[in-house]
N, C-alpha and C. Protein backbone atom coordinates (compact mmCIF):
# COMPACT_ATOMS: atom_id res chain seq x y z
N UNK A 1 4.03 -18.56 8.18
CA UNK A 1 3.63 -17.56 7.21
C UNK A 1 3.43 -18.27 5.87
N UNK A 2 2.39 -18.17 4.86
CA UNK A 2 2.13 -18.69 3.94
C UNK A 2 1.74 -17.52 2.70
N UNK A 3 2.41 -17.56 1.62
CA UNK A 3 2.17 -16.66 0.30
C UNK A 3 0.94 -16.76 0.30
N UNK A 4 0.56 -16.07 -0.26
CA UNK A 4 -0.92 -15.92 -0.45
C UNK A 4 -1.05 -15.47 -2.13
N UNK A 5 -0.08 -14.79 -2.83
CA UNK A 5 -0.40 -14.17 -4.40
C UNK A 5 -0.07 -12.83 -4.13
N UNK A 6 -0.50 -12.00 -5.20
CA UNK A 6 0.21 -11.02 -5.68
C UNK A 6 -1.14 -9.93 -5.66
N UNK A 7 -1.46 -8.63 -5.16
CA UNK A 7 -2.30 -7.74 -5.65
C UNK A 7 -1.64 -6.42 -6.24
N UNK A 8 -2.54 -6.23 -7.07
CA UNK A 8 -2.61 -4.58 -8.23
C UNK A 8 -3.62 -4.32 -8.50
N UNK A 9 -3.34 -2.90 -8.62
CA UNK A 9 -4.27 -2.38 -8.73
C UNK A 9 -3.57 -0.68 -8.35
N UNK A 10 -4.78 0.08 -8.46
CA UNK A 10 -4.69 1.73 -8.26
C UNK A 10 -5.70 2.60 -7.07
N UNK A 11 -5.60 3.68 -7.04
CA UNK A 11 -5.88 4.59 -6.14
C UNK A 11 -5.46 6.23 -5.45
N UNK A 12 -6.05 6.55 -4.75
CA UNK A 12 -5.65 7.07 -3.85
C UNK A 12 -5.33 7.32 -2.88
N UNK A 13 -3.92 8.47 -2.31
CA UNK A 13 -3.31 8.06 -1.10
C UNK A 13 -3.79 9.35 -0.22
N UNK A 14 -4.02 8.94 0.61
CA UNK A 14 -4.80 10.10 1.45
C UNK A 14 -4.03 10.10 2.68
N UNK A 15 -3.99 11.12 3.97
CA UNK A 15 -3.22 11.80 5.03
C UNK A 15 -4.88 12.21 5.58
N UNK A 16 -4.75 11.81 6.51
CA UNK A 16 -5.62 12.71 7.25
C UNK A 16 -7.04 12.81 6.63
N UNK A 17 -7.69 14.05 6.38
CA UNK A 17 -8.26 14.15 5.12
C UNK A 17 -7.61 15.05 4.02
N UNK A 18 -6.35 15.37 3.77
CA UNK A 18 -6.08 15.50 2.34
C UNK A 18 -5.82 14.56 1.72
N UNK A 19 -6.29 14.50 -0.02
CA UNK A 19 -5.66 13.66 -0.90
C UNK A 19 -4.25 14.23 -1.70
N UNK A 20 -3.90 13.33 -1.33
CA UNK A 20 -1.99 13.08 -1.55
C UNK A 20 -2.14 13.26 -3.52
N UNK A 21 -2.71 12.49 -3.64
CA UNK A 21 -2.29 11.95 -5.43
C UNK A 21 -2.71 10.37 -5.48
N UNK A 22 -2.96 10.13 -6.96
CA UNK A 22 -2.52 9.33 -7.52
C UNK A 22 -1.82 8.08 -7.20
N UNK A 23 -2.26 6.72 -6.93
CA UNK A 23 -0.82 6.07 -6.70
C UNK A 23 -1.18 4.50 -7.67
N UNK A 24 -0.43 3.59 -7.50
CA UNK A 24 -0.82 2.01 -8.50
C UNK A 24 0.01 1.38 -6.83
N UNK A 25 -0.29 0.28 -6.98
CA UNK A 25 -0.15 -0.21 -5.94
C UNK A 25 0.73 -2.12 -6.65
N UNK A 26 1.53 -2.74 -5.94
CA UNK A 26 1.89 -4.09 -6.13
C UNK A 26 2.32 -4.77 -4.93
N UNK A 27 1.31 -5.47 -4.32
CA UNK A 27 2.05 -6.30 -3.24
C UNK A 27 1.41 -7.91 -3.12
N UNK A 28 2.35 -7.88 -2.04
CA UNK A 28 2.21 -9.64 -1.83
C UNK A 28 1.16 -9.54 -0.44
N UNK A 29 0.58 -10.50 -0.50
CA UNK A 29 0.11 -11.16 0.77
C UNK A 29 0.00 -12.43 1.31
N UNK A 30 0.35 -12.15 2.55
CA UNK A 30 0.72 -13.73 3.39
C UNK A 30 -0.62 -13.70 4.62
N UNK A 31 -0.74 -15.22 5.67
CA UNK A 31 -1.48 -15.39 6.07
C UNK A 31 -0.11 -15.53 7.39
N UNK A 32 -0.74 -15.01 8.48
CA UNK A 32 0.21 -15.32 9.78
C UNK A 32 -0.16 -16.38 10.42
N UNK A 33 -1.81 -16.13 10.41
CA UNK A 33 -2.30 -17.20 11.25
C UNK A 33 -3.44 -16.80 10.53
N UNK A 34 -4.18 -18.13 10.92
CA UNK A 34 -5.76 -18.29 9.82
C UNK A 34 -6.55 -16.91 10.29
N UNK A 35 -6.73 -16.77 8.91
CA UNK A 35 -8.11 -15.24 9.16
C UNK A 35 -7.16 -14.37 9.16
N UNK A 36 -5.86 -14.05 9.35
CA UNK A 36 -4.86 -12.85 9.35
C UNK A 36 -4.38 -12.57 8.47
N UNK A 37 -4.93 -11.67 7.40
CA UNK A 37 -3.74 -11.39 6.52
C UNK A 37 -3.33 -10.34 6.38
N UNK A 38 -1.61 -9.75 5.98
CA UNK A 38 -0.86 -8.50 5.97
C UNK A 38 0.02 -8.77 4.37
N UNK A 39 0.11 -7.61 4.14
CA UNK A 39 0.45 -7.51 3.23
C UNK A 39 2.03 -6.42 3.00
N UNK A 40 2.64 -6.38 1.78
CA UNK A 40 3.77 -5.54 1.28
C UNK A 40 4.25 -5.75 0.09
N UNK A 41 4.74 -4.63 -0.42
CA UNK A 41 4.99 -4.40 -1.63
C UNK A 41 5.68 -3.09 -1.92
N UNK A 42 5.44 -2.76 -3.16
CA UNK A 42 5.41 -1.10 -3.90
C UNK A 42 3.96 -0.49 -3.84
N UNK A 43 3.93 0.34 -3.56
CA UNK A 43 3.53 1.76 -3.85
C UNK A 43 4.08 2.67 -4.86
N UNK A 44 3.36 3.49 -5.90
CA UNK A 44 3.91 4.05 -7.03
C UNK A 44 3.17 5.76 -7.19
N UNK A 45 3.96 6.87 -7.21
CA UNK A 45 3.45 8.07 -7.59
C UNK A 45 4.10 9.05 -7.75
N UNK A 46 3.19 10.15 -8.59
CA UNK A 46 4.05 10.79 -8.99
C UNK A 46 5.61 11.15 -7.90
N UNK A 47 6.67 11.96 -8.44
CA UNK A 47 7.65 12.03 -7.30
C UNK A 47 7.46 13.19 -6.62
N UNK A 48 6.58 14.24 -7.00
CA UNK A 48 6.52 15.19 -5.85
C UNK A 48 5.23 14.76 -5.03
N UNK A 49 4.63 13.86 -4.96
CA UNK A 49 3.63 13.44 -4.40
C UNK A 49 3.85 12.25 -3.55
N UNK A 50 5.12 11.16 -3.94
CA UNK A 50 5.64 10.25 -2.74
C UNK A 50 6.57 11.04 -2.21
N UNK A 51 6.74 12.00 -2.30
CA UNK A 51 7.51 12.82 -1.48
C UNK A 51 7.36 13.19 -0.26
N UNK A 52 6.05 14.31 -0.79
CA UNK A 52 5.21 14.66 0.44
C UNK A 52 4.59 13.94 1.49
N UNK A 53 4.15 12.78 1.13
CA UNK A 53 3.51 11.34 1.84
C UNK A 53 4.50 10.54 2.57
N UNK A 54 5.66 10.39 2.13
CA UNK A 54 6.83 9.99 2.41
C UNK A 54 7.08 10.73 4.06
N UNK A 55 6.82 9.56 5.35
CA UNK A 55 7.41 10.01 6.57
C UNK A 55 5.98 10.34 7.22
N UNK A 56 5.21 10.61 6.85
CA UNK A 56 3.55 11.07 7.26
C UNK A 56 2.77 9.80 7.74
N UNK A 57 2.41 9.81 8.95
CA UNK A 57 1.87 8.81 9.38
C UNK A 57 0.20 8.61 9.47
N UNK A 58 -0.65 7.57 9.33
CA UNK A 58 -1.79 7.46 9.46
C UNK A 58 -2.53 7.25 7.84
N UNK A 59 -1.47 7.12 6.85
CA UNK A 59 -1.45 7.10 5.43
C UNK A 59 -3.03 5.95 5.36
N UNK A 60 -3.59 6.15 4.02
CA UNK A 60 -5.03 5.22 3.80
C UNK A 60 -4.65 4.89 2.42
N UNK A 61 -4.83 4.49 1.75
CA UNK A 61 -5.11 4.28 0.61
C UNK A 61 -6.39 3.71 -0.27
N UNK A 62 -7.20 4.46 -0.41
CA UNK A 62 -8.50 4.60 -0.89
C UNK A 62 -8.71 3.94 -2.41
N UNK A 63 -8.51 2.21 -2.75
CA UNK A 63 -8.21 1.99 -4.22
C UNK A 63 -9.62 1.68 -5.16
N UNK A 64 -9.75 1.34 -6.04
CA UNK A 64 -10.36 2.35 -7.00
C UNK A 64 -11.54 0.95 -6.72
N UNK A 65 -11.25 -0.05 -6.55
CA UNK A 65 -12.57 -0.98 -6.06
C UNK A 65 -13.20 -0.58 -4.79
N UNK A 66 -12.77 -0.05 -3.81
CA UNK A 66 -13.62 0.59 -3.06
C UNK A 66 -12.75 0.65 -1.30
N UNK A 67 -11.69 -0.44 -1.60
CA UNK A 67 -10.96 -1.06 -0.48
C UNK A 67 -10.25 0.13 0.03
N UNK A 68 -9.95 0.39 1.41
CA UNK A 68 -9.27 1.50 1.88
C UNK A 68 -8.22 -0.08 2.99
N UNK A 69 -6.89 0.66 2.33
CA UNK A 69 -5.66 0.14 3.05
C UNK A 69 -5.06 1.06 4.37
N UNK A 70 -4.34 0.72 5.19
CA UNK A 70 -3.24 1.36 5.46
C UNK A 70 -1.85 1.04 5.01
N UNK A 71 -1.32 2.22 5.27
CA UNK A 71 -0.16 2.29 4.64
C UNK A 71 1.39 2.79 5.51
N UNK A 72 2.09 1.82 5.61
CA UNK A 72 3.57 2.54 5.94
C UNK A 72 4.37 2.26 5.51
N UNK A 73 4.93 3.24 5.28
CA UNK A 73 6.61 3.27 4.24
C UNK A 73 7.51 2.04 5.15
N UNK A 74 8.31 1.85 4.36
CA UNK A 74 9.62 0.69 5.03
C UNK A 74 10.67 1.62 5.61
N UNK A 75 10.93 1.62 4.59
CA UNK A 75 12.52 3.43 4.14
C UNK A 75 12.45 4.02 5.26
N UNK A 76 13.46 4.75 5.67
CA UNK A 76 13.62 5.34 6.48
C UNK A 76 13.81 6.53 5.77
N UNK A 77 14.38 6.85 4.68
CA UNK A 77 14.59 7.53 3.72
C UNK A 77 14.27 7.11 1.52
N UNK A 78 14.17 8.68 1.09
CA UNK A 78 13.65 8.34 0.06
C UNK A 78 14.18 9.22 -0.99
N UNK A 79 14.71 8.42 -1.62
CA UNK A 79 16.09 8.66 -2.39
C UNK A 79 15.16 9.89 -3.66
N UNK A 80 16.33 10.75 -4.25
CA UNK A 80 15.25 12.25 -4.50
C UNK A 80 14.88 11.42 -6.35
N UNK A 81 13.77 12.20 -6.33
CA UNK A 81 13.25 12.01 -8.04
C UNK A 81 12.55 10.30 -7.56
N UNK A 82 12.07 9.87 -6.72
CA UNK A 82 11.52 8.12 -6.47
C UNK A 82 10.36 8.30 -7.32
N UNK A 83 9.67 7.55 -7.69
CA UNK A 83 8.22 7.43 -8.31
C UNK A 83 7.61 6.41 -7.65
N UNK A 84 8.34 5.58 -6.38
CA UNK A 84 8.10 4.42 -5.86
C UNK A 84 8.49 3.94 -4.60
N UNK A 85 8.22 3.59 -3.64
CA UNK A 85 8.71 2.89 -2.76
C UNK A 85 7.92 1.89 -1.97
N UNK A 86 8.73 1.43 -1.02
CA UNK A 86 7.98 -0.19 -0.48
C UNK A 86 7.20 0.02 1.07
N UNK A 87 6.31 -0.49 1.04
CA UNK A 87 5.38 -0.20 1.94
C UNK A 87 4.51 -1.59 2.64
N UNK A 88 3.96 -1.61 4.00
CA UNK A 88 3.60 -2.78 4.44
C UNK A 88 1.79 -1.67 4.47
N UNK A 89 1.03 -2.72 3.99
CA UNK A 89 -0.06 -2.67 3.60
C UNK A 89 -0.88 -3.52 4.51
N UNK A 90 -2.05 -2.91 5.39
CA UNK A 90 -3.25 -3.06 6.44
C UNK A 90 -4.56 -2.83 5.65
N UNK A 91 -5.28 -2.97 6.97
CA UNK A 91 -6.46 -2.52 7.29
C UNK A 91 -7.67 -3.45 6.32
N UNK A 92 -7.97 -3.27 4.84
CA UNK A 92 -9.25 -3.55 4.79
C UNK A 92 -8.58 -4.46 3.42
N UNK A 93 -7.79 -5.43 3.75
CA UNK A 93 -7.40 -6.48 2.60
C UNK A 93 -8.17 -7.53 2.07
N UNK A 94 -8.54 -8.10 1.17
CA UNK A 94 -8.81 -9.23 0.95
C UNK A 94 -8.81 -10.41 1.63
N UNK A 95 -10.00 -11.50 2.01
CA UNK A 95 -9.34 -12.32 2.38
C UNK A 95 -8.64 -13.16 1.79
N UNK A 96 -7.77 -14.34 2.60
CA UNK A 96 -7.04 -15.41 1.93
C UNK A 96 -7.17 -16.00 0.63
N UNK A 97 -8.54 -16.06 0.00
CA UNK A 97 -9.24 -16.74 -0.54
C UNK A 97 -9.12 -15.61 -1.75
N UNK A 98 -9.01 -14.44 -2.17
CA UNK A 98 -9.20 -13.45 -3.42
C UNK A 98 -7.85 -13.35 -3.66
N UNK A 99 -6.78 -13.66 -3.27
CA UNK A 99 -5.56 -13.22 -3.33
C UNK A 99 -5.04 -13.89 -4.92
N UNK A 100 -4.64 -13.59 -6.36
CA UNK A 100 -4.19 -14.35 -7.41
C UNK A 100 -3.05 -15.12 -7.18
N UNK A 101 -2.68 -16.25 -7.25
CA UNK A 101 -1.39 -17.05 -7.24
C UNK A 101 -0.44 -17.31 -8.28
């Protein structure tokens, strides 16, 4: 597994087709094997809105450059009033090569 840098940035968190809210996003990404990369970090939003999202599966995250992620919580639980929690981040990442170091 190899660091790859740090991404941020913002968006939206979507279910299905409803939009959830609002969210800012901070994670890391690593390379598993060449051409593979996965990612994790924070996820950030309002708290009645990681609430609701919180435990809901099939999560996207739609961010404001155009990239749609997936998204799953770590937590098994989510401690009350959060504005935040940690999440492993898919689907339509950057490659190796855009990641900041």
């Amino acid at each position: 597994m190899k660091y790859l840098g740090a991404l941020r940035g913002s968006g939206t968190l979507i279910a299905a087709d409803e939009e959830l809210g609002a969210a800012t996003f901070e994670i890391d990404g690593y390379t598993l094997r060449p051409g593979e990369v996965v990612a994790s970090g924070e996820l950030s939003m309002a708290p009645e809105d990681l609430a609701r999202a919180f435990g809901q599966r099939q999560l996207r995250l739609r961010t404001s450059e155009g990239r749609e992620f997936t998204v799953r919580f770590s937590a098994r639980k989510l401690a009350a009033a959060s504005t935040s929690a940690h999440a492993d981040f898919g689907g339509d990442l950057p490659p190796a090569s855009a990641w900041a170091h």
